[in-house]
Protein backbone atom coordinates (compact mmCIF):
# COMPACT_ATOMS: atom_id res chain seq x y z
CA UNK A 1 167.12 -66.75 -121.26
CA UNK A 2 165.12 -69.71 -122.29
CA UNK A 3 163.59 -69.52 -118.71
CA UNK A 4 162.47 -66.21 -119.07
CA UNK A 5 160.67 -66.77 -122.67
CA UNK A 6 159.13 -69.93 -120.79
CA UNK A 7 157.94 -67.61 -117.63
CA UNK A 8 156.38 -65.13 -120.49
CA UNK A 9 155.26 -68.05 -122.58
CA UNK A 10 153.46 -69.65 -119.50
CA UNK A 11 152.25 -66.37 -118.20
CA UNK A 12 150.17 -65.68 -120.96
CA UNK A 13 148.87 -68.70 -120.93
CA UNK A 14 147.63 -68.30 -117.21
CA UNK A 15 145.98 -65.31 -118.84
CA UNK A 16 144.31 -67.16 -121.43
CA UNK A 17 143.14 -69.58 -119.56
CA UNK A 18 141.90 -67.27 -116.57
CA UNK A 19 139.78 -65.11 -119.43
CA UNK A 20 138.00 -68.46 -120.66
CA UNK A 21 137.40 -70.09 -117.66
CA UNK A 22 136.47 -67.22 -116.02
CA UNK A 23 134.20 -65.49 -118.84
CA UNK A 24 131.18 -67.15 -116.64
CA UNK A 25 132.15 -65.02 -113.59
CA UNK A 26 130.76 -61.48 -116.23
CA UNK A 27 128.19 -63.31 -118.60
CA UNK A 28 126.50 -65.71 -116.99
CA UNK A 29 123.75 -63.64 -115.29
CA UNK A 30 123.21 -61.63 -118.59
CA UNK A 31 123.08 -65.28 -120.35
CA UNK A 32 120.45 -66.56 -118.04
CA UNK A 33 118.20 -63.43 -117.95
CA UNK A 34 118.20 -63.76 -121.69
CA UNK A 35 119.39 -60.20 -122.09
CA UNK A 36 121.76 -60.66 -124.30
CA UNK A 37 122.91 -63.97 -126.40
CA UNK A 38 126.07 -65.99 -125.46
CA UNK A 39 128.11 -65.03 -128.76
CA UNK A 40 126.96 -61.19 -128.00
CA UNK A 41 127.92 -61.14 -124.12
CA UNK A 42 130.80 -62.92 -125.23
CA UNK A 43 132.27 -60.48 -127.20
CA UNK A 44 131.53 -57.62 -124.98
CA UNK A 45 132.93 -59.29 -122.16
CA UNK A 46 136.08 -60.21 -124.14
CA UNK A 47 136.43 -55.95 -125.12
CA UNK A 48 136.06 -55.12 -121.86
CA UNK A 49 138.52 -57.42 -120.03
CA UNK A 50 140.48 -55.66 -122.96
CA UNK A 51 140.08 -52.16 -121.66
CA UNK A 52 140.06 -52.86 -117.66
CA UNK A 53 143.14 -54.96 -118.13
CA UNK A 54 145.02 -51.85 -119.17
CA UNK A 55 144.52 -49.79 -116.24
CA UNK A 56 146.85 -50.35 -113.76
CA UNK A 57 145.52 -51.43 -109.79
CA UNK A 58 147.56 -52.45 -107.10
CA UNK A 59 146.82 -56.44 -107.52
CA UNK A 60 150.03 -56.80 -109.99
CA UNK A 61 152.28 -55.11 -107.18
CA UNK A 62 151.18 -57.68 -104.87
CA UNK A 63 151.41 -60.60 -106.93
CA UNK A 64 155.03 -59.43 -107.50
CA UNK A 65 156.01 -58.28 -104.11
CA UNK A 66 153.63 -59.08 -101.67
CA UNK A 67 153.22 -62.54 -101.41
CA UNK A 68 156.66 -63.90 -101.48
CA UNK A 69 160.45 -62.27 -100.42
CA UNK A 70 160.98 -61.39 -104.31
CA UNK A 71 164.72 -61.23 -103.60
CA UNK A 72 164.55 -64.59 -102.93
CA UNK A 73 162.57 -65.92 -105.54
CA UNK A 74 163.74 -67.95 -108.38
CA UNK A 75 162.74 -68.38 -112.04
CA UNK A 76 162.13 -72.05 -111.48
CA UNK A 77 159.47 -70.86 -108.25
CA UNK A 78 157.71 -68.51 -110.65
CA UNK A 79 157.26 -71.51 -113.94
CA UNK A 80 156.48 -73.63 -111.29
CA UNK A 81 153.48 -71.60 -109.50
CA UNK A 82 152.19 -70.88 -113.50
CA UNK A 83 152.24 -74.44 -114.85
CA UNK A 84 150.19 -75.18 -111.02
CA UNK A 85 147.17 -72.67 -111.69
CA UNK A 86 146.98 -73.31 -115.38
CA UNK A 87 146.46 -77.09 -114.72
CA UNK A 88 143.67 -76.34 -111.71
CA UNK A 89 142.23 -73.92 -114.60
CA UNK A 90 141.91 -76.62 -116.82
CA UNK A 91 140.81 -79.62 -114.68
CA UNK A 92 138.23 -77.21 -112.65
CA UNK A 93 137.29 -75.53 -116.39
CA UNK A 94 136.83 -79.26 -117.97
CA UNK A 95 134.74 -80.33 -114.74
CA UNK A 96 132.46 -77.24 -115.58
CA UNK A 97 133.70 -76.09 -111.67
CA UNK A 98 133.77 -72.00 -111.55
CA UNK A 99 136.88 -71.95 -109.12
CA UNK A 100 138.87 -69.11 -108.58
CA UNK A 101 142.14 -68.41 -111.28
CA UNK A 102 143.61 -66.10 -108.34
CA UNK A 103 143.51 -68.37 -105.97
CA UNK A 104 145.14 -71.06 -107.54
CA UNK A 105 147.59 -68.75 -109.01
CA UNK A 106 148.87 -67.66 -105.38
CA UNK A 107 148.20 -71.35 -103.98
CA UNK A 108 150.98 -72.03 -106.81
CA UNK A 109 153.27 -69.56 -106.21
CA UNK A 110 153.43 -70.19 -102.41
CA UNK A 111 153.36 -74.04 -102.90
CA UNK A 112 156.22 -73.41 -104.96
CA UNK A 113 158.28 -71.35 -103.23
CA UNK A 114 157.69 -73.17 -99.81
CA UNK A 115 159.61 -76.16 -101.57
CA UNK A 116 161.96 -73.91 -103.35
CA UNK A 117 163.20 -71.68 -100.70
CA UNK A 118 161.36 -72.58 -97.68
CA UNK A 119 158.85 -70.99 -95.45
CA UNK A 120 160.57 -67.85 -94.22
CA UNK A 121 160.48 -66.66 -98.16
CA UNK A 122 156.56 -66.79 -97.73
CA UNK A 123 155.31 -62.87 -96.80
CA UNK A 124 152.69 -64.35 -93.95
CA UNK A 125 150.87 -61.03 -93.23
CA UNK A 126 150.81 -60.33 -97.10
CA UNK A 127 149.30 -63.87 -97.73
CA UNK A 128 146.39 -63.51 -94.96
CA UNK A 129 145.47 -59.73 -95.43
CA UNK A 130 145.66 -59.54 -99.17
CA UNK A 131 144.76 -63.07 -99.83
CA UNK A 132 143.00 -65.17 -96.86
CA UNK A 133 140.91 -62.13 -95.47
CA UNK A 134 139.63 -60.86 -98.64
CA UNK A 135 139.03 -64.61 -100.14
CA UNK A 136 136.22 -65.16 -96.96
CA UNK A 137 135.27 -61.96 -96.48
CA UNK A 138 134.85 -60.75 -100.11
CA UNK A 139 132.00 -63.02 -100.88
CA UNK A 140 129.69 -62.31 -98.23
CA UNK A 141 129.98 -58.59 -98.75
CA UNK A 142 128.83 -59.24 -102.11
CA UNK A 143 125.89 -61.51 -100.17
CA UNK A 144 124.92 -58.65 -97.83
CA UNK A 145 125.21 -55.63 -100.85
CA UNK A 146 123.21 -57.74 -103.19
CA UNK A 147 120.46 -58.97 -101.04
CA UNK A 148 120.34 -55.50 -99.78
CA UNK A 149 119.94 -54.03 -102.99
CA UNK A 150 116.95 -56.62 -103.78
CA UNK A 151 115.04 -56.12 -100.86
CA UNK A 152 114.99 -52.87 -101.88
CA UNK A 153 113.95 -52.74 -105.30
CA UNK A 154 111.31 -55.70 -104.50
CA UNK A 155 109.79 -53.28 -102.01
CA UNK A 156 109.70 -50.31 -104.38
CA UNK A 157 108.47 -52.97 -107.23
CA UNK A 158 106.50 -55.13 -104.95
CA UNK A 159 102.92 -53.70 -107.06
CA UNK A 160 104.75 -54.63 -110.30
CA UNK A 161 104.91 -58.72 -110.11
CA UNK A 162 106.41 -58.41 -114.00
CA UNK A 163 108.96 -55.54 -112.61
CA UNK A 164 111.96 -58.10 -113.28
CA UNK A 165 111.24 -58.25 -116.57
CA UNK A 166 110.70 -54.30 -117.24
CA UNK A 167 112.85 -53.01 -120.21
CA UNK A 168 113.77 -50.69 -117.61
CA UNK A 169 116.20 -53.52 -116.18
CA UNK A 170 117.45 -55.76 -119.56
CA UNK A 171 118.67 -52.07 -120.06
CA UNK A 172 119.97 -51.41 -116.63
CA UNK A 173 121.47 -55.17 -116.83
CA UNK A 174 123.57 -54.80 -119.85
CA UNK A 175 125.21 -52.05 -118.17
CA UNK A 176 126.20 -53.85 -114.66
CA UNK A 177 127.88 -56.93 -116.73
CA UNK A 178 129.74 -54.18 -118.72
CA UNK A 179 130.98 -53.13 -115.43
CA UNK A 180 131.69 -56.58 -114.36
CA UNK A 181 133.52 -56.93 -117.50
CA UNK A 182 135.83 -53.92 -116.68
CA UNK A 183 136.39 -54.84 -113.11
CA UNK A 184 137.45 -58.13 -114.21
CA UNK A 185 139.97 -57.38 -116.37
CA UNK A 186 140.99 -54.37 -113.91
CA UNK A 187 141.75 -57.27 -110.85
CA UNK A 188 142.38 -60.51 -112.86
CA UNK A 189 144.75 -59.59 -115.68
CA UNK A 190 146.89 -58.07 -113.09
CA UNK A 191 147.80 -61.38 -111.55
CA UNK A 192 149.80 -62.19 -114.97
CA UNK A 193 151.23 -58.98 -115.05
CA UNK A 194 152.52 -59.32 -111.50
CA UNK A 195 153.87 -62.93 -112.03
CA UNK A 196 155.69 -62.29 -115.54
CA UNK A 197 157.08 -59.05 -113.79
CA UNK A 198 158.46 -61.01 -111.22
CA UNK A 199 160.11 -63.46 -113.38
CA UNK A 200 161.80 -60.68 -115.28
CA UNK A 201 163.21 -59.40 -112.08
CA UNK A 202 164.21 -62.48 -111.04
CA UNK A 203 166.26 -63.55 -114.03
CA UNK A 204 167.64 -59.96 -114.19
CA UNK A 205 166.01 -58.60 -117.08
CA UNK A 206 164.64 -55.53 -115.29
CA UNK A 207 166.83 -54.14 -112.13
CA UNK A 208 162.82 -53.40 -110.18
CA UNK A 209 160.01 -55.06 -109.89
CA UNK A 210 157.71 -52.63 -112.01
CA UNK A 211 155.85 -54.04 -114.75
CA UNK A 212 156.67 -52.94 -118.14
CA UNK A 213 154.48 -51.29 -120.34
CA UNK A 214 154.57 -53.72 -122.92
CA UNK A 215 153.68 -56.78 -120.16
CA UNK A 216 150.50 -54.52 -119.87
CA UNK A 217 149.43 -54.61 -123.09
CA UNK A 218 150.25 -58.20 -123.92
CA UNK A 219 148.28 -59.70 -121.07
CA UNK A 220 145.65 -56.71 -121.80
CA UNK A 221 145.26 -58.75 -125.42
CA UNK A 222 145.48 -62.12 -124.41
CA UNK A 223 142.90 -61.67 -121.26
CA UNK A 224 140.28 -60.11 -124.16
CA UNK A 225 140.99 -62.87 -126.34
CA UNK A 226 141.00 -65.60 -123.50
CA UNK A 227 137.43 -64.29 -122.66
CA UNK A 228 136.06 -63.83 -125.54
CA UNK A 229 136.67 -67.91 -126.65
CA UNK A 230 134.18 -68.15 -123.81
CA UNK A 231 133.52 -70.59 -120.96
CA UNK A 232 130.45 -72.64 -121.56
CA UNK A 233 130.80 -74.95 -119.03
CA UNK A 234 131.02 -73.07 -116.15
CA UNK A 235 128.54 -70.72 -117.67
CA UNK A 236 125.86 -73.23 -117.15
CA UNK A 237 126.37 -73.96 -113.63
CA UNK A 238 126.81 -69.79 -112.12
CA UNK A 239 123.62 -68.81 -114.29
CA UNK A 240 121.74 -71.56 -114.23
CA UNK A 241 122.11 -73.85 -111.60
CA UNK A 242 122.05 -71.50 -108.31
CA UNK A 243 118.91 -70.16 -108.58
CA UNK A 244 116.74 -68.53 -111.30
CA UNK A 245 117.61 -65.13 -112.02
CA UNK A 246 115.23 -62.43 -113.78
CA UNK A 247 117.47 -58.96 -115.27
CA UNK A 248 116.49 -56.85 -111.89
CA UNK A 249 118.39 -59.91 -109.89
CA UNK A 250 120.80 -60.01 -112.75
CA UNK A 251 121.23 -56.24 -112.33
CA UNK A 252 121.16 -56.34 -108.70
CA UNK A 253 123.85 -59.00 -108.57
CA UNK A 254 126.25 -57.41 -110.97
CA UNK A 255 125.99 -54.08 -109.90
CA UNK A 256 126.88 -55.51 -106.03
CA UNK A 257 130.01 -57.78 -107.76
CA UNK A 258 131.98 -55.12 -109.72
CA UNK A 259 131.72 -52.16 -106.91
CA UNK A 260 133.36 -54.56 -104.91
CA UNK A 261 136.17 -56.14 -107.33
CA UNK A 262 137.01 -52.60 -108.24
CA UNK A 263 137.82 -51.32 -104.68
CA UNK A 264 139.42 -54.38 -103.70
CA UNK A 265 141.72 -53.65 -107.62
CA UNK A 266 142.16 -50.54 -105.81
CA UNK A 267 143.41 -51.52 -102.93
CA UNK A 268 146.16 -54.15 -104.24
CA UNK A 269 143.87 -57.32 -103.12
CA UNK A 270 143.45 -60.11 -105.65
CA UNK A 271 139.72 -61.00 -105.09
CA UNK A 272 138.61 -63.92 -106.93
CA UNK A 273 135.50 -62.48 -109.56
CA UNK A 274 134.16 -66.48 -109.16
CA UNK A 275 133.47 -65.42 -105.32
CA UNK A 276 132.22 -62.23 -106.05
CA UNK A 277 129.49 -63.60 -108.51
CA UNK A 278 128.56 -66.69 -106.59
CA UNK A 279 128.33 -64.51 -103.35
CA UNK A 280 126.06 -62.15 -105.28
CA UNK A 281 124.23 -63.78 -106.89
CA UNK A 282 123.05 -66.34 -103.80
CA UNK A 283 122.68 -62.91 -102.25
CA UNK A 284 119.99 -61.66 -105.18
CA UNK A 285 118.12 -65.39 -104.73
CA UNK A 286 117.90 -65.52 -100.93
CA UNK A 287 116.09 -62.16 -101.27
CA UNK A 288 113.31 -63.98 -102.54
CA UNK A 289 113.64 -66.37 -99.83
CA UNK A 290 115.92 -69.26 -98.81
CA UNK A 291 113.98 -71.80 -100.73
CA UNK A 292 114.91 -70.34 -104.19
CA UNK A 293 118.49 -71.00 -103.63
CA UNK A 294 119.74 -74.22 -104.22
CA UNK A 295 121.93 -74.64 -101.30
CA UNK A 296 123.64 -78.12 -102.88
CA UNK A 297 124.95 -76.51 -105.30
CA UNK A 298 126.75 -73.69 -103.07
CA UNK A 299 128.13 -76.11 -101.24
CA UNK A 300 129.68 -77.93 -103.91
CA UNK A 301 131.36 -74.66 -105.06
CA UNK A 302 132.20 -73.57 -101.23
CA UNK A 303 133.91 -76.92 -101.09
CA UNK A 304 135.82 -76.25 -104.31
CA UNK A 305 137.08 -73.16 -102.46
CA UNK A 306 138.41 -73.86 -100.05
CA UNK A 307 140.16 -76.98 -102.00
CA UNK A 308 141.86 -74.48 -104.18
CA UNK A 309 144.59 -72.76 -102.23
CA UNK A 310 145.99 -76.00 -100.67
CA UNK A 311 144.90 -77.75 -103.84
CA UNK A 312 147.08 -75.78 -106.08
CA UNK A 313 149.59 -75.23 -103.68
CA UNK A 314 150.44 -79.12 -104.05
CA UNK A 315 150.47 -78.67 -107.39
CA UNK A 316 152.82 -75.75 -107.18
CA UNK A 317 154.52 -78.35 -105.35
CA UNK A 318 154.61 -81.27 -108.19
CA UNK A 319 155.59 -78.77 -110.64
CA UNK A 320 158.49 -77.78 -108.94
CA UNK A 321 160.09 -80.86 -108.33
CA UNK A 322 159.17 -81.64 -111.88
CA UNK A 323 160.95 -78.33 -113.29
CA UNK A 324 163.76 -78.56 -110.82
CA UNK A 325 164.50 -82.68 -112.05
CA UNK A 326 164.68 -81.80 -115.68
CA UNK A 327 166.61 -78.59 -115.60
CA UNK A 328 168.94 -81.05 -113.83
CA UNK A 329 169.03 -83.39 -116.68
CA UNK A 330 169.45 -80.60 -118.83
């Protein structure tokens, strides 16, 4: 039983830690434009995560299911992948690094179980097609949508040099983080809701691996709360430090993130929302050419992703060698 409170405990936690250090991923372009003010885009963001957190996609059925042989799980496979991805949250968050919560939540849980109970408990085809796949791929759809979009608005604007800054668009803006906001919640608090629900059925507590309603609503709460403490740090470097952003680019970029973080909710893939913003909004500066993106600084984060599967894998790793030694003791 204590593991079980510890799996809950710890899952929350994730989802505490995934709403502040990912809070960036929905308010940074709104920040930047000067649309709304941090505290203000703060709380909305922390509302919304709120509301999209309690509809139900098929990301927390494949955190639970898909990834690993959940027969063959353990308790000490699902603390161990937690304690991994809250500890990348918090060295990338204090390193003001906007990497992705997902990923180092299933880098955890497969580091983790690969010690635990070897590579055959590891579901291969779920890792690439729901994970790997969608992790490349996901990014430079947002790329291709948003720069898309921009072309096209700078060509039906391209008389109206102030267009960006039309009321039209703070207005249109405010809107498009709102639906980042939702989609958010909608993909990312489903990851805790998966991992908690597999820990249940692990230890017994619940004979199937469906999440309980009352998993829903706690992580619902805590992923609202976790975003609305904010993320400052990493705010700085996704709406700052990539290019400079106007509200039709912040528009542009938002509207292109959530449309695709809600179909890939819908169709059970946990996307990371960090990918999805960076990939946008790169996608939103290149339209005004290549020269207002600053391409060091997308490197720096492309780096940092691909770092973060094997990165928290080994920490999945660490923890469960850790775990495993003092339940020993104990």
């Amino acid at each position: 039983m204590e593991f079980v409170i510890l799996i809950v405990v710890l899952g929350l936690l994730f989802d505490y830690t995934n709403g502040f250090h990912d809070a960036a991923n929905v308010v940074s372009t709104v920040i930047a434009t000067r649309v709304l003010r941090p505290a203000s885009a703060i709380v909305m963001a922390g509302l919304l995560n709120f509301v999209g957190a309690t509809q139900i996609s098929g990301v927390a059925q494949t955190i639970a299911t898909g990834l690993i042989n959940s027969q063959e799980a353990t308790e000490i496979v699902v603390v161990s992948a937690v304690i991994a991805a809250i500890g990348w949250n918090i060295l990338t968050w204090y390193w003001g690094i906007p990497s992705s919560s997902s990923y180092a939540l299933v880098g955890g849980l497969i580091g983790s179980a690969w010690i635990g109970q070897g590579s055959q408990t590891i579901l291969w085809s779920g890792v690439l097609y729901k994970v790997v796949l969608p992790m490349v791929l996901s990014p430079l759809i947002g790329f291709a949508i948003s720069y898309g979009l921009m072309k096209m608005l700078l060509a039906k604007y391209r008389n109206a040099p102030h267009a960006g800054n039309w009321a039209v668009f703070r207005h249109l803006q405010i809107g498009s983080a709102c639906c980042v906001a939702l989609a958010h919640g909608l993909n990312d608090a489903q990851k805790s809701m998966g991992l908690i629900t597999l820990g249940l059925f692990t230890a017994g507590i619940i004979a199937t691996p469906t999440i309980p309603f009352w998993v829903i609503i706690s992580c619902a709460i805590v992923m609202g709360l976790g975003t609305a403490s904010g993320g400052f740090r990493i705010i700085k470097t996704l709406g700052f430090s990539i290019t400079k952003i106007d509200p039709m680019q912040g528009f542009a970029a938002e509207t292109s993130a959530s449309a695709v973080i809600l179909l890939a909710s819908f169709l059970g893939m946990p996307i990371s929302s960090t990918h999805m913003i960076t990939g946008s909004i790169t996608g939103v500066g290149s339209a005004k050419g290549v020269a207002a993106v600053r391409w060091v600084v997308l490197q720096k984060l492309i780096f940092m992703w691909v770092l973060t599967l094997p990165g928290a894998g080994i920490l999945g790793v660490l923890a469960y060698c850790g775990v495993a030694m003092i339940k020993r003791i104990t």
